[in-house]
Every structure is written in structure tokens, then in C-alpha cells.
C-alpha atoms as a PDB file:
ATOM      1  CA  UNK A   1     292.888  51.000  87.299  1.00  0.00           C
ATOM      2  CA  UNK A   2     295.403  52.716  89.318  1.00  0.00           C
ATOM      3  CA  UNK A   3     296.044  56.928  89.848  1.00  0.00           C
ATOM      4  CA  UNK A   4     298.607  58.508  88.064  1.00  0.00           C
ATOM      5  CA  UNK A   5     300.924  58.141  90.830  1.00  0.00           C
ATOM      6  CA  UNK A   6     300.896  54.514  91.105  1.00  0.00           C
ATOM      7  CA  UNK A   7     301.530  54.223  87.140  1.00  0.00           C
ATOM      8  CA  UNK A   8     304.593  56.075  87.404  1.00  0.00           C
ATOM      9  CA  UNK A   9     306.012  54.066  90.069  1.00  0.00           C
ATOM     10  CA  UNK A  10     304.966  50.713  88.512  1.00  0.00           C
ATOM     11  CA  UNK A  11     306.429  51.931  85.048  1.00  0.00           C
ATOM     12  CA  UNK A  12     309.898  52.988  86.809  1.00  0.00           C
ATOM     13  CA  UNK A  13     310.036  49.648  88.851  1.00  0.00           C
ATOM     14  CA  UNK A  14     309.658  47.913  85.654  1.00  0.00           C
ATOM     15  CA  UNK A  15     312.327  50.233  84.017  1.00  0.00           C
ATOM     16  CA  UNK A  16     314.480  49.563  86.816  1.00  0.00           C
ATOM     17  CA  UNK A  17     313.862  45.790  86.929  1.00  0.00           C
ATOM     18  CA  UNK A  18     315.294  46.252  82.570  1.00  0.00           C
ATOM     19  CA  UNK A  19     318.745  47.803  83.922  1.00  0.00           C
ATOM     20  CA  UNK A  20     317.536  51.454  83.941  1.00  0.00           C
ATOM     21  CA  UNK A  21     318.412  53.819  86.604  1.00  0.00           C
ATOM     22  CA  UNK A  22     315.245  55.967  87.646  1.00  0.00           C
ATOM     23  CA  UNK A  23     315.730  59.966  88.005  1.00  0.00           C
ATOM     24  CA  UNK A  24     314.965  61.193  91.537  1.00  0.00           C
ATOM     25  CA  UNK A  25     312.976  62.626  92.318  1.00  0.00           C
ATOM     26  CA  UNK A  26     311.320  61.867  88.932  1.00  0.00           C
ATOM     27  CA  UNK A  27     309.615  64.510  86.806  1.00  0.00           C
ATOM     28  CA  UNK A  28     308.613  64.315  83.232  1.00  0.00           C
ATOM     29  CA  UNK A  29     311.691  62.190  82.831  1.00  0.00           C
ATOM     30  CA  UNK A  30     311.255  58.890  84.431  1.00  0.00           C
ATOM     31  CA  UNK A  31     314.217  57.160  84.042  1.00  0.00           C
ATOM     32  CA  UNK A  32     318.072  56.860  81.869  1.00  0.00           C
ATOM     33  CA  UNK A  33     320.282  54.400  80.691  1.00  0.00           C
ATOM     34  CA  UNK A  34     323.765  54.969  79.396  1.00  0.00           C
ATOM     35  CA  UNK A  35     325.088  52.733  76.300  1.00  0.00           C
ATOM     36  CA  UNK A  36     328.547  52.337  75.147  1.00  0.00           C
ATOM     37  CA  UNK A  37     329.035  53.562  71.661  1.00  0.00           C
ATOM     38  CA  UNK A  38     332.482  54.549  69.973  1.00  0.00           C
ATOM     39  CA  UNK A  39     332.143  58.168  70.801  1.00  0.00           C
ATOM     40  CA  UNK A  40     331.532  57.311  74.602  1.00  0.00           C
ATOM     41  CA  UNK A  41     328.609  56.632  76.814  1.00  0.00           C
ATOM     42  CA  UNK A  42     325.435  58.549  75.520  1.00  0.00           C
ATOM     43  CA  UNK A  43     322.351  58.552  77.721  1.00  0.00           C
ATOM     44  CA  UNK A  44     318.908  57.603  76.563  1.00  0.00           C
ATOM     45  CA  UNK A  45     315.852  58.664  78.725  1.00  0.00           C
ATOM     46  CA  UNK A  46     312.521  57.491  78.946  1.00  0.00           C
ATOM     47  CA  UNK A  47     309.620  60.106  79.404  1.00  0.00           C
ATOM     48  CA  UNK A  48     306.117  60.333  80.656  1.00  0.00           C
ATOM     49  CA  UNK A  49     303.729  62.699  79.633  1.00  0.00           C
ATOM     50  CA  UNK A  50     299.827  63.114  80.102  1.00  0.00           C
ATOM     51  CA  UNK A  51     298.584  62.565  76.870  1.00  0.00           C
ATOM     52  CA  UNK A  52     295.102  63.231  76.748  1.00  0.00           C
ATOM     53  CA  UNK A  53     292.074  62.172  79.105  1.00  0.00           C
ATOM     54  CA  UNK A  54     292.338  58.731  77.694  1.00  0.00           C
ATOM     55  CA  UNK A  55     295.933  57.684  77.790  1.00  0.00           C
ATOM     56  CA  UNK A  56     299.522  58.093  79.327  1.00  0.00           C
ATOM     57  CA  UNK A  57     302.351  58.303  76.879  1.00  0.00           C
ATOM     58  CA  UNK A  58     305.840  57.113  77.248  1.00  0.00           C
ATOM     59  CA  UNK A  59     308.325  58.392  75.277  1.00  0.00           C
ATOM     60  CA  UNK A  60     312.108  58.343  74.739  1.00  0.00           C
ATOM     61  CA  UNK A  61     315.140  60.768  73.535  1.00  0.00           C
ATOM     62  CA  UNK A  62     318.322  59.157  72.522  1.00  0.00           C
ATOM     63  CA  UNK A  63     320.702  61.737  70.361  1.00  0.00           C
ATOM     64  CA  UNK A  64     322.167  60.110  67.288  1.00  0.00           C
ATOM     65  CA  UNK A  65     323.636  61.729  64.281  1.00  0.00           C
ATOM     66  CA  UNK A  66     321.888  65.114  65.582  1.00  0.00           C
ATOM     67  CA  UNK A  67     318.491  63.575  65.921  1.00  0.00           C
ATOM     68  CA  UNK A  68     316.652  62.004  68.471  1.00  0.00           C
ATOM     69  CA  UNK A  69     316.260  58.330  67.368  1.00  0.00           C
ATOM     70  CA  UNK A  70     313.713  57.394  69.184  1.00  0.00           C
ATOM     71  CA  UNK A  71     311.420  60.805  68.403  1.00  0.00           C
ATOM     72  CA  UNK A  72     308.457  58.193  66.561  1.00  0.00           C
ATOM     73  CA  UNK A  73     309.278  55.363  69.647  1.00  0.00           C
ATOM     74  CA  UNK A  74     305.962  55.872  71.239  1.00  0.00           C
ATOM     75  CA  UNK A  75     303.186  53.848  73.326  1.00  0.00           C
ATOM     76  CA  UNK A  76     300.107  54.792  74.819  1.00  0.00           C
ATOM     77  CA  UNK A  77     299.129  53.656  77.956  1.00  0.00           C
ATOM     78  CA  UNK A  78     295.561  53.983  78.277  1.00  0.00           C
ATOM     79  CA  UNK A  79     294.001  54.992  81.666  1.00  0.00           C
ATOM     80  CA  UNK A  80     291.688  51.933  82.011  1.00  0.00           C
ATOM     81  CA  UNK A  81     294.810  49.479  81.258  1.00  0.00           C
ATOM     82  CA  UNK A  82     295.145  46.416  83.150  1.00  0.00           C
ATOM     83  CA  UNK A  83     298.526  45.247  84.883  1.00  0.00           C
ATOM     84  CA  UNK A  84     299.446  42.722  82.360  1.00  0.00           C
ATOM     85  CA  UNK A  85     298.494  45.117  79.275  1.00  0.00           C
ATOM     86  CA  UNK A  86     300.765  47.940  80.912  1.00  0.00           C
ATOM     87  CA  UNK A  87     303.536  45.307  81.403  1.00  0.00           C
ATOM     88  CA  UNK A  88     303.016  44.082  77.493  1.00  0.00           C
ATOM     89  CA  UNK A  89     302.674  47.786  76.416  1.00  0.00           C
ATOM     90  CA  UNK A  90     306.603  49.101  78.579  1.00  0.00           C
ATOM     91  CA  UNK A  91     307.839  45.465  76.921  1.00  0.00           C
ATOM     92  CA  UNK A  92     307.044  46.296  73.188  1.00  0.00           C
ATOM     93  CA  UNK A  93     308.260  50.373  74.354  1.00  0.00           C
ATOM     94  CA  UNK A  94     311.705  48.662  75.226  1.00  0.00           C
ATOM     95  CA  UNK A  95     312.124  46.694  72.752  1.00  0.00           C
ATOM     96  CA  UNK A  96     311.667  49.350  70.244  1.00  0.00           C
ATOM     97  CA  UNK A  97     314.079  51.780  71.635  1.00  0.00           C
ATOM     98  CA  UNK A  98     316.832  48.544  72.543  1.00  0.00           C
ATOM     99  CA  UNK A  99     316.418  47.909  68.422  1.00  0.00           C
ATOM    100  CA  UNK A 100     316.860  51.766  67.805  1.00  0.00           C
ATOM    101  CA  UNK A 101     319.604  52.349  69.795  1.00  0.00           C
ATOM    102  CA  UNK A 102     321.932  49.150  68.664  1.00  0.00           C
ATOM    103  CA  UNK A 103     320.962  50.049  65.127  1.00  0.00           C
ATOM    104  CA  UNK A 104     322.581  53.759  65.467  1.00  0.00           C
ATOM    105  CA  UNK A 105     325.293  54.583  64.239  1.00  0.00           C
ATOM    106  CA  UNK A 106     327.523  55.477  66.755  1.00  0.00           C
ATOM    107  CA  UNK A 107     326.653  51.992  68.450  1.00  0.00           C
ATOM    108  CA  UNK A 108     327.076  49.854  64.913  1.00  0.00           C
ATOM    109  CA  UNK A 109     330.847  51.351  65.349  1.00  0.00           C
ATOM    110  CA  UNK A 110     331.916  49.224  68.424  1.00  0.00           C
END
């Protein structure tokens, strides 16, 4: 499909496009997004790591309650994906961590 490079741009473009800010330059943290909650803004991050020689993974960190919430909000991105599978595959990603985040706690305060 496309190199490695071209993967991470696509995936922070599409981030971006969602209301997230990318890091620059990025590294393995791609991009952030701050939410109101009633302790303040807290910052979730999206990551991207290697994963094996079959897939990409992106992953997130979003500190609730001590705990990263989104520590089992996964997706692989396999290396052979097409466009509209990679699109489908970062739209169930954010989805999953939107859900997570508006369910914790801190957020359920407002």
C-alpha cells in the first residue's frame, strides 16, 4: 500500500480533520486532544507503534482515576490495508476512545 511514512501522515491528517492537534515533529506520539472534565483539561494522545511485520498499531493514553483508560483501546492497521479500510479502522479507533473518555469519571462530573 503505502511506506510507513505516508501512513503516519495520512493517519495524523485524519486525526487532525477529527479536531486533534498533531505533535511536531511527531514521534511515537502522533497526535493530542485536550477534554474538559471537572478537574480541568486532561490531554489524551494517540500513539503509533510498529507492531510486528504484519501490522501498525495505534494506540491511546488518557489518565483517569490513576489508569490509563484507553490501555485495551487498540487497532491494528495491517501493512497491506487499503485507503478506505485504514479510514474505517482510525473511525472505529475514535470512536472507542470518544466513548471511553465521556464515560470517565472525571468527564461524567461536568
Amino acid at each position: 500500500m503505502c511506506s510507513q511514512n505516508e501512513i503516519l501522515m495520512f493517519i495524523q491528517n485524519f486525526l487532525q480533520s477529527t479536531g486533534w492537534s498533531n505533535f511536531e515533529p511527531p514521534s511515537t506520539a502522533l497526535s493530542f486532544k485536550l477534554y474538559d472534565t471537572a478537574v480541568g483539561k486532561k490531554e489524551a494522545q494517540v500513539y503509533f507503534s510498529t507492531g510486528d511485520e504484519l501490522s501498525w498499531v495505534l494506540s491511546g493514553l488518557y489518565e483517569s482515576q490513576g489508569r490509563n483508560i484507553l490501555s485495551t483501546a487498540s487497532v491494528l492497521i495491517p501493512k497491506d490495508c487499503s485507503i478506505a479500510n485504514l479510514i474505517e479502522r482510525c473511525s472505529l479507533f475514535l470512536n472507542d476512545v470518544e466513548s471511553r473518555i465521556s464515560q470517565s469519571y472525571a468527564v461524567r462530573l461536568l
